[in-house]
N, C-alpha and C. Protein backbone atom coordinates (compact mmCIF):
# COMPACT_ATOMS: atom_id res chain seq x y z
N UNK A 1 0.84 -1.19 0.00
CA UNK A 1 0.00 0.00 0.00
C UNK A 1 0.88 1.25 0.00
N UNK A 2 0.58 2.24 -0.45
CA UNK A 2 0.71 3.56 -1.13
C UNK A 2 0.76 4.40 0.40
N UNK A 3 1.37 4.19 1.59
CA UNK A 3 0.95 5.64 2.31
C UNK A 3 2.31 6.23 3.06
N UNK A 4 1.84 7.19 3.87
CA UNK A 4 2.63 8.13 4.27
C UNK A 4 2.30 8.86 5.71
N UNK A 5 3.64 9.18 6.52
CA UNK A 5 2.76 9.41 7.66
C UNK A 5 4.44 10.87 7.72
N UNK A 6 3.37 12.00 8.13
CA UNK A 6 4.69 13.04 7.93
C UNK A 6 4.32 13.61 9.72
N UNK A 7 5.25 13.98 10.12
CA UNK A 7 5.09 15.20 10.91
C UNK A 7 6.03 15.95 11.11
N UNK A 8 5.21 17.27 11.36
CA UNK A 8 5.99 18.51 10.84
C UNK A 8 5.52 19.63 12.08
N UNK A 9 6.79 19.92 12.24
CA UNK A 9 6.35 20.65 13.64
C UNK A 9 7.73 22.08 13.63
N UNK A 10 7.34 23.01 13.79
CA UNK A 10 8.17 24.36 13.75
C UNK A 10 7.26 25.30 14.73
N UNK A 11 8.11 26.58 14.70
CA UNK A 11 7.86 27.62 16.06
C UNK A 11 6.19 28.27 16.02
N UNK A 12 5.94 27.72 14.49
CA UNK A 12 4.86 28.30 14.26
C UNK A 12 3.27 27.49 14.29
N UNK A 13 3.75 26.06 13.61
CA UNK A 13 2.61 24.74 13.86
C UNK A 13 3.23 23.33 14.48
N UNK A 14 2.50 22.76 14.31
CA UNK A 14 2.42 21.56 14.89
C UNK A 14 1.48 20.18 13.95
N UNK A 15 2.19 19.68 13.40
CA UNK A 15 1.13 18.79 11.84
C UNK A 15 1.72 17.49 11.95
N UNK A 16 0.06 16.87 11.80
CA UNK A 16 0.38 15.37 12.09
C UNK A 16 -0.69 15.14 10.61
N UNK A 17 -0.22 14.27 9.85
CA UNK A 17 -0.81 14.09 8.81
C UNK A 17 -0.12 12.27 8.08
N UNK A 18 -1.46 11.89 8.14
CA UNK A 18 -1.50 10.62 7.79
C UNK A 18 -1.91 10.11 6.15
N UNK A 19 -1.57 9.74 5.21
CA UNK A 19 -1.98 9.38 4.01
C UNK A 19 -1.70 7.91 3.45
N UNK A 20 -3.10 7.74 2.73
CA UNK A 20 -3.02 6.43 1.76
C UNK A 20 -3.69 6.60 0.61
N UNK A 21 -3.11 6.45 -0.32
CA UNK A 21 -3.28 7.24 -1.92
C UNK A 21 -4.36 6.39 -2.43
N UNK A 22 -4.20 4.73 -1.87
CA UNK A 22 -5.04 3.64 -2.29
C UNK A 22 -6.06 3.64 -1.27
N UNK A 23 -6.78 4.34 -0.59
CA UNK A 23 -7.60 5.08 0.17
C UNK A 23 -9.13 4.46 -0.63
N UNK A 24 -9.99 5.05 0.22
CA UNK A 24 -11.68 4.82 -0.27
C UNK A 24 -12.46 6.31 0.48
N UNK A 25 -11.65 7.26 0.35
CA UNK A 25 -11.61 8.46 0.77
C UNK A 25 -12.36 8.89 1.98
N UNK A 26 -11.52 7.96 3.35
CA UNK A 26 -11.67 8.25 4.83
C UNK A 26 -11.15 9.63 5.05
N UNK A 27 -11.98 9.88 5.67
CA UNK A 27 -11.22 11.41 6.62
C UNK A 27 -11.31 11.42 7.72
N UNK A 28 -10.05 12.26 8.67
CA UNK A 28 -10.60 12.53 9.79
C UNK A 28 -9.50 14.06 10.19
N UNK A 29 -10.02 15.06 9.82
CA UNK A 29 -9.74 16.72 9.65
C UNK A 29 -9.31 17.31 10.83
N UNK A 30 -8.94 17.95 11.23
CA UNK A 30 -8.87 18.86 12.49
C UNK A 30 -7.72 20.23 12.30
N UNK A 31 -7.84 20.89 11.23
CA UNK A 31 -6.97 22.06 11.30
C UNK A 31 -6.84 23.09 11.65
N UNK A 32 -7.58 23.29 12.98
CA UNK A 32 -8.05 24.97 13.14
C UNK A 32 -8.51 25.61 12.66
N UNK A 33 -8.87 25.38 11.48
CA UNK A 33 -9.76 25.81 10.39
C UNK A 33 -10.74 25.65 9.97
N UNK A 34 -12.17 25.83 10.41
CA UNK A 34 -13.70 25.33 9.67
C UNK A 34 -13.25 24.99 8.45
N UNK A 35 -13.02 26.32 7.58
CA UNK A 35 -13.25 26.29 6.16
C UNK A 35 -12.01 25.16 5.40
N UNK A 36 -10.86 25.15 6.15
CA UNK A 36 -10.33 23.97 5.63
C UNK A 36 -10.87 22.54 5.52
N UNK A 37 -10.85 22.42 7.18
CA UNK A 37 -12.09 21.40 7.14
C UNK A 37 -12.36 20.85 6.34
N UNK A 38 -13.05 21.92 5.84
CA UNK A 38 -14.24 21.39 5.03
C UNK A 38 -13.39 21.02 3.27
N UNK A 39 -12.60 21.39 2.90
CA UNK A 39 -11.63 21.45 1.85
C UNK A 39 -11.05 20.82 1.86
N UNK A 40 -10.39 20.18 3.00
CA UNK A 40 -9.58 19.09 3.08
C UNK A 40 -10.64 17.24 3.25
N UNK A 41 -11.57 18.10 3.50
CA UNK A 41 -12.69 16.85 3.30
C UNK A 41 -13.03 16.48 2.03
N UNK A 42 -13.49 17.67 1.57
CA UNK A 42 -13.45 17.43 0.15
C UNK A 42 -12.36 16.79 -0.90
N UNK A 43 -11.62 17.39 -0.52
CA UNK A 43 -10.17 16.37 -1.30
C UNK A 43 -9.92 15.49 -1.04
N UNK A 44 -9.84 14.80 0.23
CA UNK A 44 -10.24 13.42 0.58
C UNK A 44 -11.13 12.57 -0.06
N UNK A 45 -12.55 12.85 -0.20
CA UNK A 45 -13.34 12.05 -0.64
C UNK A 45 -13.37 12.18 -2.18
N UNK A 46 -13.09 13.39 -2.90
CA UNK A 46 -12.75 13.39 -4.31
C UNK A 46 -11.79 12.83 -4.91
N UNK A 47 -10.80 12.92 -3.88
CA UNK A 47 -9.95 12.24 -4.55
C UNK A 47 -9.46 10.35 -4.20
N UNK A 48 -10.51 9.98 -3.29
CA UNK A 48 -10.44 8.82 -2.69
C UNK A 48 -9.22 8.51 -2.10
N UNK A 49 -9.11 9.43 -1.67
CA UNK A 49 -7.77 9.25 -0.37
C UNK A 49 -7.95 9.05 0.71
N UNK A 50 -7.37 8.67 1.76
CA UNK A 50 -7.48 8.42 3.02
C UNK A 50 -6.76 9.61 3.62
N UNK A 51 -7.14 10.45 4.21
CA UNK A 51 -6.87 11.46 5.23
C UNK A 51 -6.79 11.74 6.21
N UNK A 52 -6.04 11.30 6.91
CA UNK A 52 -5.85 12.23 9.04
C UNK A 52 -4.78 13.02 8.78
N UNK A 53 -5.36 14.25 9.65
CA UNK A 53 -4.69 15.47 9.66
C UNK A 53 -5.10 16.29 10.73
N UNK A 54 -4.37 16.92 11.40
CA UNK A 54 -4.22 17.69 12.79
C UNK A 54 -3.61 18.61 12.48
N UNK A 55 -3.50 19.81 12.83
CA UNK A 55 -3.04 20.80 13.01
C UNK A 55 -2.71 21.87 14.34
N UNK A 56 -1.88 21.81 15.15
CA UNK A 56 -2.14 23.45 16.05
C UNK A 56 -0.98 24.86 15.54
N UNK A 57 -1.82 25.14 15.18
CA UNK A 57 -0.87 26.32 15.05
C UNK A 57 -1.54 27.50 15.29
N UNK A 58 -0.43 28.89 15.13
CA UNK A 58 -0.80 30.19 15.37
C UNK A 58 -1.40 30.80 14.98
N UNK A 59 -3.06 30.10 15.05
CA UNK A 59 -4.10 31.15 14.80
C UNK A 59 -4.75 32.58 14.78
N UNK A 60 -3.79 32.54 16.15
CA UNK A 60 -4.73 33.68 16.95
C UNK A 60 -3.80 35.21 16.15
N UNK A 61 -2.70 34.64 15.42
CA UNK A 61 -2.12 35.54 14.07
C UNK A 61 -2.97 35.80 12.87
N UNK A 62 -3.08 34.33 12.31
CA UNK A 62 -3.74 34.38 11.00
C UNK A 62 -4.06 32.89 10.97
N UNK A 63 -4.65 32.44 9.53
CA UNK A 63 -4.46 30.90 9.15
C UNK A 63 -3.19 30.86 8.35
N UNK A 64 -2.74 32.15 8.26
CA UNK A 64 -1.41 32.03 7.06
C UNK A 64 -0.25 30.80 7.32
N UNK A 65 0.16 30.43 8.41
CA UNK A 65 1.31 29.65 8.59
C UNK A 65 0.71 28.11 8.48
N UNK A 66 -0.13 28.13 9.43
CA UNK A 66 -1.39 26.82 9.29
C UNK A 66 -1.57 26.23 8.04
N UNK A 67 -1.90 27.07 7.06
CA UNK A 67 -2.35 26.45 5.29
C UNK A 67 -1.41 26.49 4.74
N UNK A 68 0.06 27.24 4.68
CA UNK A 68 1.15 26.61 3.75
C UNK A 68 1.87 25.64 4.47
N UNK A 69 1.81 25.75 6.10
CA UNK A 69 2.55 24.13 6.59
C UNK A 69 1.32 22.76 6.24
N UNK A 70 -0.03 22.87 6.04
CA UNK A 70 -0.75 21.95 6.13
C UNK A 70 -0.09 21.53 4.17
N UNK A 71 -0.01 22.57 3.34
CA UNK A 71 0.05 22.09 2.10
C UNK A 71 1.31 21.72 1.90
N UNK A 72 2.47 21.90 2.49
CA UNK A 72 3.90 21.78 2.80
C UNK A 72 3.66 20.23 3.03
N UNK A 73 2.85 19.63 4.17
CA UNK A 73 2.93 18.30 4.64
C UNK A 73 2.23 17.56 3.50
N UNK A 74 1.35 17.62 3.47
CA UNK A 74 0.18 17.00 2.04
C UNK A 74 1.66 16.79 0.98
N UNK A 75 2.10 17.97 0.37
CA UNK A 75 2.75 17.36 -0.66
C UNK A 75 4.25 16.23 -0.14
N UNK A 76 4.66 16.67 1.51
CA UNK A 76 5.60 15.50 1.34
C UNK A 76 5.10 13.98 1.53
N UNK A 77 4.34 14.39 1.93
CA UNK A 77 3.30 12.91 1.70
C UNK A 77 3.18 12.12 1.01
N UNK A 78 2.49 13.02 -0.48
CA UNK A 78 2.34 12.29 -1.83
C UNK A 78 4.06 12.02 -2.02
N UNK A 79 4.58 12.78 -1.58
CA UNK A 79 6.12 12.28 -2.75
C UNK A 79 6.49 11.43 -1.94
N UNK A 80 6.49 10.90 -0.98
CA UNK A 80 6.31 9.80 0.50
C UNK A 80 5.99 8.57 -0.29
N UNK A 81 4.70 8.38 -0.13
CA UNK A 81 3.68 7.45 -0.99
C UNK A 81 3.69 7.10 -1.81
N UNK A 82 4.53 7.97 -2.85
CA UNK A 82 4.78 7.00 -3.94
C UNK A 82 6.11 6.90 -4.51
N UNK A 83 7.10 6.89 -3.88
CA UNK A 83 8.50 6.32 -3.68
C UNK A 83 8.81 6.89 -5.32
N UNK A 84 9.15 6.00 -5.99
CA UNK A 84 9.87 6.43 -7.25
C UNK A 84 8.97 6.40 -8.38
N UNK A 85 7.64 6.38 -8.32
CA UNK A 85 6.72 6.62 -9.27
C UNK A 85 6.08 5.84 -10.32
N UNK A 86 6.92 4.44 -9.74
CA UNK A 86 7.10 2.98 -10.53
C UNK A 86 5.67 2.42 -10.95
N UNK A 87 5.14 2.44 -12.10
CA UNK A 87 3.49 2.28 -12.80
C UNK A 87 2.38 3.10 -12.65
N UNK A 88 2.96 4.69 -11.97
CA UNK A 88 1.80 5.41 -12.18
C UNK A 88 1.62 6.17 -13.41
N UNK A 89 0.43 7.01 -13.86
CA UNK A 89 -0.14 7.46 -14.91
C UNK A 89 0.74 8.51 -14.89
N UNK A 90 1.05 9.54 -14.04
CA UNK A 90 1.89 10.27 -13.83
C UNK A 90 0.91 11.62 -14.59
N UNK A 91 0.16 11.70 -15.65
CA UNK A 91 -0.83 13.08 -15.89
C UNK A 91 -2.22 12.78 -15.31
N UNK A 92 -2.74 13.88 -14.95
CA UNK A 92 -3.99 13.95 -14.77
C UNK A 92 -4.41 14.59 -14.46
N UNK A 93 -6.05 15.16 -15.08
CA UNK A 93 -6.91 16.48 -15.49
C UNK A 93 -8.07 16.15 -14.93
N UNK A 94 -8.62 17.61 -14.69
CA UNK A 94 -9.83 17.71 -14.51
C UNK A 94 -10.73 18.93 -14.95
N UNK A 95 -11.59 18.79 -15.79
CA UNK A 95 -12.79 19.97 -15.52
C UNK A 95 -13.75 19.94 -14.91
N UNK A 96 -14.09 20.98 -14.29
CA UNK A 96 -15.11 20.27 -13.00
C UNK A 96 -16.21 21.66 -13.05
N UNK A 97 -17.23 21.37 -13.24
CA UNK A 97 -18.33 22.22 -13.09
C UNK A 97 -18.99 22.17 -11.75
N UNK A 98 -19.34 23.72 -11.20
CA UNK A 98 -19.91 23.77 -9.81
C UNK A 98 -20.77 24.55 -10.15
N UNK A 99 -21.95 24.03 -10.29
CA UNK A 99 -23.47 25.34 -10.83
C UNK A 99 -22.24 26.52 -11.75
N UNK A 100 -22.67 27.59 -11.44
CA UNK A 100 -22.09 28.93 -12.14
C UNK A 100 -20.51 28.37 -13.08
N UNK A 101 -19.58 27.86 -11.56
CA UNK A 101 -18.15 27.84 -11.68
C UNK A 101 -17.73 26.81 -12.65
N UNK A 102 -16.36 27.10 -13.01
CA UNK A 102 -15.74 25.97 -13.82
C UNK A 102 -14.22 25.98 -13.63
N UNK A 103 -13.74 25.00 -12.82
CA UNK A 103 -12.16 24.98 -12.86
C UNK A 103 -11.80 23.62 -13.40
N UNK A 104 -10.46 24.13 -13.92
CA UNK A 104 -9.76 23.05 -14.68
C UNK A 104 -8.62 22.87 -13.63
N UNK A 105 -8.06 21.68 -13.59
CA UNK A 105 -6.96 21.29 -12.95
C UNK A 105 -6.04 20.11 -13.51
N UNK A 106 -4.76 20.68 -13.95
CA UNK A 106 -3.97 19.06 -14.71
C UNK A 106 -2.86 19.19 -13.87
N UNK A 107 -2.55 18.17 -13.68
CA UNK A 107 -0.86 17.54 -12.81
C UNK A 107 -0.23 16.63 -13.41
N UNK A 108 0.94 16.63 -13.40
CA UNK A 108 2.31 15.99 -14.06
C UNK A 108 2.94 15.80 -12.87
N UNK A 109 3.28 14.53 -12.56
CA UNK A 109 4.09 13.93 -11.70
C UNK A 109 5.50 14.20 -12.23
N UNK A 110 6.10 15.19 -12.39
CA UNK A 110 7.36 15.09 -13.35
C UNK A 110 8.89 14.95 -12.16
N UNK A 111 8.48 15.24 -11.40
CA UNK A 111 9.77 15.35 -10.23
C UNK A 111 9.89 16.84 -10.51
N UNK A 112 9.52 17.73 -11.37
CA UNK A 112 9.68 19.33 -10.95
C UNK A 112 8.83 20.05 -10.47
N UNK A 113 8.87 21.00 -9.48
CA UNK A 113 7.80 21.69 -9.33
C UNK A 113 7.21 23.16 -9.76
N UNK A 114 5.86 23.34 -10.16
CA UNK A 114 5.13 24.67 -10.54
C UNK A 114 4.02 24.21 -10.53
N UNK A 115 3.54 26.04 -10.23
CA UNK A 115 2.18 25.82 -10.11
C UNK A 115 2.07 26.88 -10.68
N UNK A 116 1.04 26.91 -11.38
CA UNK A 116 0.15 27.01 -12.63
C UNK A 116 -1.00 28.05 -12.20
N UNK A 117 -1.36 29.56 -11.47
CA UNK A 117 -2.60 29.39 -10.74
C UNK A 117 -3.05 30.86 -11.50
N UNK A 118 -4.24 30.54 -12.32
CA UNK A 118 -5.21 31.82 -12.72
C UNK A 118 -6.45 31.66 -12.06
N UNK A 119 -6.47 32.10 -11.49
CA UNK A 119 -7.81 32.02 -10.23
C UNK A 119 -8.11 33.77 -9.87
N UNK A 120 -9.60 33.98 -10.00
CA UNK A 120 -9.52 35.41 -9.62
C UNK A 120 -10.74 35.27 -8.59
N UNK A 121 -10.31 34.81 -7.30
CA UNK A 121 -11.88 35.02 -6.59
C UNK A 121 -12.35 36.46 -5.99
N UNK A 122 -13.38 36.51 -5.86
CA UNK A 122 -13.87 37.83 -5.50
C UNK A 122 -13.57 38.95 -4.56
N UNK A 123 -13.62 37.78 -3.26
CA UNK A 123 -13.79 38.38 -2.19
C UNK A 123 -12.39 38.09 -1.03
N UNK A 124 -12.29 39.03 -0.43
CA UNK A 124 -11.24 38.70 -0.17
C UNK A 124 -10.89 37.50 1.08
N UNK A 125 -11.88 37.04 1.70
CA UNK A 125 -12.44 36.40 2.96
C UNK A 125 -13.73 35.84 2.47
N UNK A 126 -13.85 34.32 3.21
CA UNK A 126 -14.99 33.25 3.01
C UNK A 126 -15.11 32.92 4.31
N UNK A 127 -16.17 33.87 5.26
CA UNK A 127 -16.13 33.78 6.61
C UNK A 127 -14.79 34.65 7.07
N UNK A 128 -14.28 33.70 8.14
CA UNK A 128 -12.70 33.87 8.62
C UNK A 128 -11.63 33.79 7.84
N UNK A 129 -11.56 32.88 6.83
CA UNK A 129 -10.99 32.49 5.85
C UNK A 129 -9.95 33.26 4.48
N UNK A 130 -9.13 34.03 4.80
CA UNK A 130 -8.37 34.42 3.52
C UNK A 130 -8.65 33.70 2.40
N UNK A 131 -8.83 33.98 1.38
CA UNK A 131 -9.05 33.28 0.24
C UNK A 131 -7.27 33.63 -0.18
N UNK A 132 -6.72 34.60 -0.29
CA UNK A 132 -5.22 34.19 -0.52
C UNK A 132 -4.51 33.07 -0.47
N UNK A 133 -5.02 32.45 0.54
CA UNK A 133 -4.16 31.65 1.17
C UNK A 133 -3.95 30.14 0.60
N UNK A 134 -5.47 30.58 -0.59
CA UNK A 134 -5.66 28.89 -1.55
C UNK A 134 -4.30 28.81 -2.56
N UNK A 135 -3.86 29.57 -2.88
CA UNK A 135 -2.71 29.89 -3.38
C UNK A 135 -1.62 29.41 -2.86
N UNK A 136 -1.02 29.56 -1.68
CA UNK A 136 -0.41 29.62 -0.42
C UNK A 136 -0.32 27.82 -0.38
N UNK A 137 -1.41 27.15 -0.15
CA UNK A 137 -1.34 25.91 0.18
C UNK A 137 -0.78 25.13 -1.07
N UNK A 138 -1.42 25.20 -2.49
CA UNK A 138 -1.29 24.57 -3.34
C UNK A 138 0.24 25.04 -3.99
N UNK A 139 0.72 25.69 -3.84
CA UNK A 139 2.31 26.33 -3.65
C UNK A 139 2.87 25.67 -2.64
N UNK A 140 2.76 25.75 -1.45
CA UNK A 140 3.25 25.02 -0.84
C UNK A 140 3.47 23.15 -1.21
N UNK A 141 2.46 22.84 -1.48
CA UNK A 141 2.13 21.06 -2.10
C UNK A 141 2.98 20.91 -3.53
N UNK A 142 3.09 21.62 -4.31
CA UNK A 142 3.70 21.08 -5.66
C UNK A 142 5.13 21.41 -5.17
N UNK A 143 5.65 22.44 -4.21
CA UNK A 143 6.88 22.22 -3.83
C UNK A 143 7.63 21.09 -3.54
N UNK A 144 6.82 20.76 -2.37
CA UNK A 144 7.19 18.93 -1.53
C UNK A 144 6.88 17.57 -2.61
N UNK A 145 5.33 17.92 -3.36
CA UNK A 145 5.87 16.55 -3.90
C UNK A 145 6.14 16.60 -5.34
N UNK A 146 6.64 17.82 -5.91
CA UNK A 146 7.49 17.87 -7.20
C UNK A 146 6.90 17.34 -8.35
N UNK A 147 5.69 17.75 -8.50
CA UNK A 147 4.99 17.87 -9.23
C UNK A 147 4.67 19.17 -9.96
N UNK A 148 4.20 19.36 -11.40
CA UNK A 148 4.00 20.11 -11.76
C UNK A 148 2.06 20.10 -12.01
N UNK A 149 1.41 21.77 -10.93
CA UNK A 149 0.06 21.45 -11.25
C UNK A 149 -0.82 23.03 -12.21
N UNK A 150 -1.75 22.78 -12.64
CA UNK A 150 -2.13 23.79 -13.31
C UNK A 150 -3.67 24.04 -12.62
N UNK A 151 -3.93 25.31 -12.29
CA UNK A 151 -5.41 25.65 -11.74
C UNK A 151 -5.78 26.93 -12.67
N UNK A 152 -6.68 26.41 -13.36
CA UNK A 152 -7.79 27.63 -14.40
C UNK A 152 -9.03 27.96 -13.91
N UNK A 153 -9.34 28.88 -13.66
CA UNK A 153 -10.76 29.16 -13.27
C UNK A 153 -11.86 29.91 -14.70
N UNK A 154 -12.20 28.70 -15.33
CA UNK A 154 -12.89 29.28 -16.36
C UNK A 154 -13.78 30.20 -16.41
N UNK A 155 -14.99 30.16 -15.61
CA UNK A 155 -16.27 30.82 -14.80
C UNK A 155 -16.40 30.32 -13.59
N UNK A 156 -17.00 31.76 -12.79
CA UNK A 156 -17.52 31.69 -11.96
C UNK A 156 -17.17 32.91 -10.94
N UNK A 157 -18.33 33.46 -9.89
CA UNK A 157 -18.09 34.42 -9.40
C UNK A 157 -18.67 34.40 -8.14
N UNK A 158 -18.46 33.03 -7.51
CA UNK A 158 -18.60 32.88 -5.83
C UNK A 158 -17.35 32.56 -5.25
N UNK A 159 -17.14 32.98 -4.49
CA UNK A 159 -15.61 32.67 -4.34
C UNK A 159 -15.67 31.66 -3.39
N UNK A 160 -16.21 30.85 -2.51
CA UNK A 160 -17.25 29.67 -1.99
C UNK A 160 -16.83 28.32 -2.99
N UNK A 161 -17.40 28.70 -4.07
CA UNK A 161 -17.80 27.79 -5.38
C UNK A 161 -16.31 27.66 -5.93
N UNK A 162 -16.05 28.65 -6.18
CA UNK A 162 -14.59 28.57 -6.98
C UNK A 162 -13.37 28.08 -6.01
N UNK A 163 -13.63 28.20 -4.42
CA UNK A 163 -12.59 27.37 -3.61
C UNK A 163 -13.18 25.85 -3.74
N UNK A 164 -13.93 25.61 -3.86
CA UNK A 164 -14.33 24.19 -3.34
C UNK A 164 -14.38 23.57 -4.75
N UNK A 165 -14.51 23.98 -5.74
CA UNK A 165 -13.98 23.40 -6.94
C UNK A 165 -12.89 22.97 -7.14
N UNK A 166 -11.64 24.13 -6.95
CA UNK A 166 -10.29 24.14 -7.14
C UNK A 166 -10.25 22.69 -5.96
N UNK A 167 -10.59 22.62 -4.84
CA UNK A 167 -9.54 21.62 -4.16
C UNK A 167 -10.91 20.16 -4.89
N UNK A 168 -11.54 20.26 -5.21
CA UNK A 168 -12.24 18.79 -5.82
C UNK A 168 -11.60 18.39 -7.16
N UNK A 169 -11.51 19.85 -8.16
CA UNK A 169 -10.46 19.61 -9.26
C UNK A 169 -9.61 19.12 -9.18
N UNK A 170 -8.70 19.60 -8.30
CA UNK A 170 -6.86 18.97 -7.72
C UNK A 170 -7.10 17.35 -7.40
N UNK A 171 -8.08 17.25 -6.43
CA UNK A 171 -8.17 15.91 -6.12
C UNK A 171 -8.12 15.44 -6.92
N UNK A 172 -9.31 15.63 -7.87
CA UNK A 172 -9.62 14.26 -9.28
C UNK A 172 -8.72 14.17 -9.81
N UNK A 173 -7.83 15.22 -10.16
CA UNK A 173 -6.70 15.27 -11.24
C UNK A 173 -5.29 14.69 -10.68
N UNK A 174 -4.96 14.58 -9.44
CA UNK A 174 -4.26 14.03 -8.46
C UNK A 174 -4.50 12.63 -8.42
N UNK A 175 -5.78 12.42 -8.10
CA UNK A 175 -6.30 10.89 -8.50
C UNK A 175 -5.97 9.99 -9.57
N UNK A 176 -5.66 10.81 -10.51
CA UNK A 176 -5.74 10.50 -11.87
C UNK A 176 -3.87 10.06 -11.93
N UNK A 177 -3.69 11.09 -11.76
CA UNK A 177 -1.43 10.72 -11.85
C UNK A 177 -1.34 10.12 -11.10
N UNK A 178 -1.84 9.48 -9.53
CA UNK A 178 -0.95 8.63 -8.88
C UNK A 178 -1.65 7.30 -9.03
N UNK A 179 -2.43 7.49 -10.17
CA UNK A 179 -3.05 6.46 -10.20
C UNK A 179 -2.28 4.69 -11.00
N UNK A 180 -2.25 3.95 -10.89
CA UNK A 180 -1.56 2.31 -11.29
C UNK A 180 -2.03 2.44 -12.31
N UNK A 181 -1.01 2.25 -13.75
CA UNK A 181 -1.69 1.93 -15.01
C UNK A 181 -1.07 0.71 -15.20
N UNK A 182 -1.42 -0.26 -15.41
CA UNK A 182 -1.57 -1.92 -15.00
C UNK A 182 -0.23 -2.05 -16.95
N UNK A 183 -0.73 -1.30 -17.97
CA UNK A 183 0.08 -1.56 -19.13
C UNK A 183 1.88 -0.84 -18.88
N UNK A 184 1.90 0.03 -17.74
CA UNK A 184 3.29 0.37 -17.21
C UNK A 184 4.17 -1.16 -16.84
N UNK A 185 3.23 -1.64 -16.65
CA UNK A 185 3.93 -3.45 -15.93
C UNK A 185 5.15 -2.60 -14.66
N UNK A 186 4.86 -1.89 -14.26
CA UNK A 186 5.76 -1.77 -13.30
C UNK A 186 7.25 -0.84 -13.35
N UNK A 187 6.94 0.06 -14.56
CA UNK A 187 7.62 1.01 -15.28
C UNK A 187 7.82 2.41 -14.84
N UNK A 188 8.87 2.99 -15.01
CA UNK A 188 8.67 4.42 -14.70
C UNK A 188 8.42 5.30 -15.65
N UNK A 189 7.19 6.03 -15.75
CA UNK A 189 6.81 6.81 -16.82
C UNK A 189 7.43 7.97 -17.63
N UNK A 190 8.79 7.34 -17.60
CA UNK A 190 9.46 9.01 -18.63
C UNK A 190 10.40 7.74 -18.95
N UNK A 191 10.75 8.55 -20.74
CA UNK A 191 11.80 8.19 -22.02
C UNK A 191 13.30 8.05 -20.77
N UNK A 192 13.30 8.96 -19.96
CA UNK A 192 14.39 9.01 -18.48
C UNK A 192 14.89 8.12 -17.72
N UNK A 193 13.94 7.62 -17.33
CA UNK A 193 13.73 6.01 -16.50
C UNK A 193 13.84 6.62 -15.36
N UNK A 194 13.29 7.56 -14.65
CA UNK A 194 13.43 8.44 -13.54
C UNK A 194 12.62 9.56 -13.68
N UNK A 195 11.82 9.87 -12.54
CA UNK A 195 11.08 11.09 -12.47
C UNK A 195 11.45 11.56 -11.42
């Protein structure tokens, strides 16, 4: 099995984060954060991952340190989990319609990292919530697991809708690259022989 168990602890948080890629998308959330919460639930079950994740950190500042160490851990995870990349699909996309919204999301397992992010949400706060900070996390994640990901926001003008897309997009499309392609026979997916 495919998993990963990171913890990550500095002056600022405290992260316990558990993963299994071959998952049936369990969760169990706790980041100081409602609205993550709820985002990190969602990516869990979209992307049929298995998820425990804890967080304490310095709230009573911002969520700023909280969401790039939570996306910091997530991506060393995935690059955790799947060791040298041996029969996965290594691309994978998504377009994902949310009533109004429409985000696209593709990932390349390439061993480099970028991120890709045209996203214009509205408002600057969803509740408590910086919406900056969706940025912040998914920057943080293609760092650690060296991947290259792309986020388009085709339509849409809830910024609600357009967060909770982006992390269901990522999932599916995440889903999709670490996913076993059975005709790899056990191959690493680049002309390289190394990703």
């Amino acid at each position: 099995m495919r998993q990963a168990v990171v913890e990550r602890k500095t002056a600022e948080t405290k992260i316990f984060l558990k993963l299994n890629l071959d998952g049936g998308g369990k969760y169990k959330v706790a980041s100081g954060c409602g609205f993550m919460d709820h985002m990190l639930t969602l990516f869990a079950v979209h992307g049929n991952f298995d998820l425990e994740l804890s967080c304490e950190g310095d709230t009573w500042v911002d969520y700023h340190h909280s969401v790039e160490d939570m996306g910091i851990a997530l991506g060393q995870a995935f690059r955790q989990a799947l060791g040298d990349k041996r029969g996965i699909r290594r691309y994978g996309n998504m377009l994902l319609p949310m009533d109004e919204t429409l985000i696209m999301a593709a990932t390349d397992f390439s061993g480099r990292s970028f991120l890709g992010y045209s996203v214009q949400i509205p408002t600057e706060k969803v509740g408590d919530f910086d919406t900056e900070l969706v940025e912040e996390f998914w920057l943080g994640f293609v760092r650690q697991a060296e991947c290259a990901l792309h986020i388009r926001q085709l339509a849409g003008k809830n910024s609600h809708h357009i967060i909770e897309g982006i992390f269901k997009a990522v999932a599916s499309s995440l889903r999709q690259g670490v996913g076993i392609d059975e005709s790899l026979k056990d191959r690493i997916p680049s002309s390289k022989g190394v990703l």
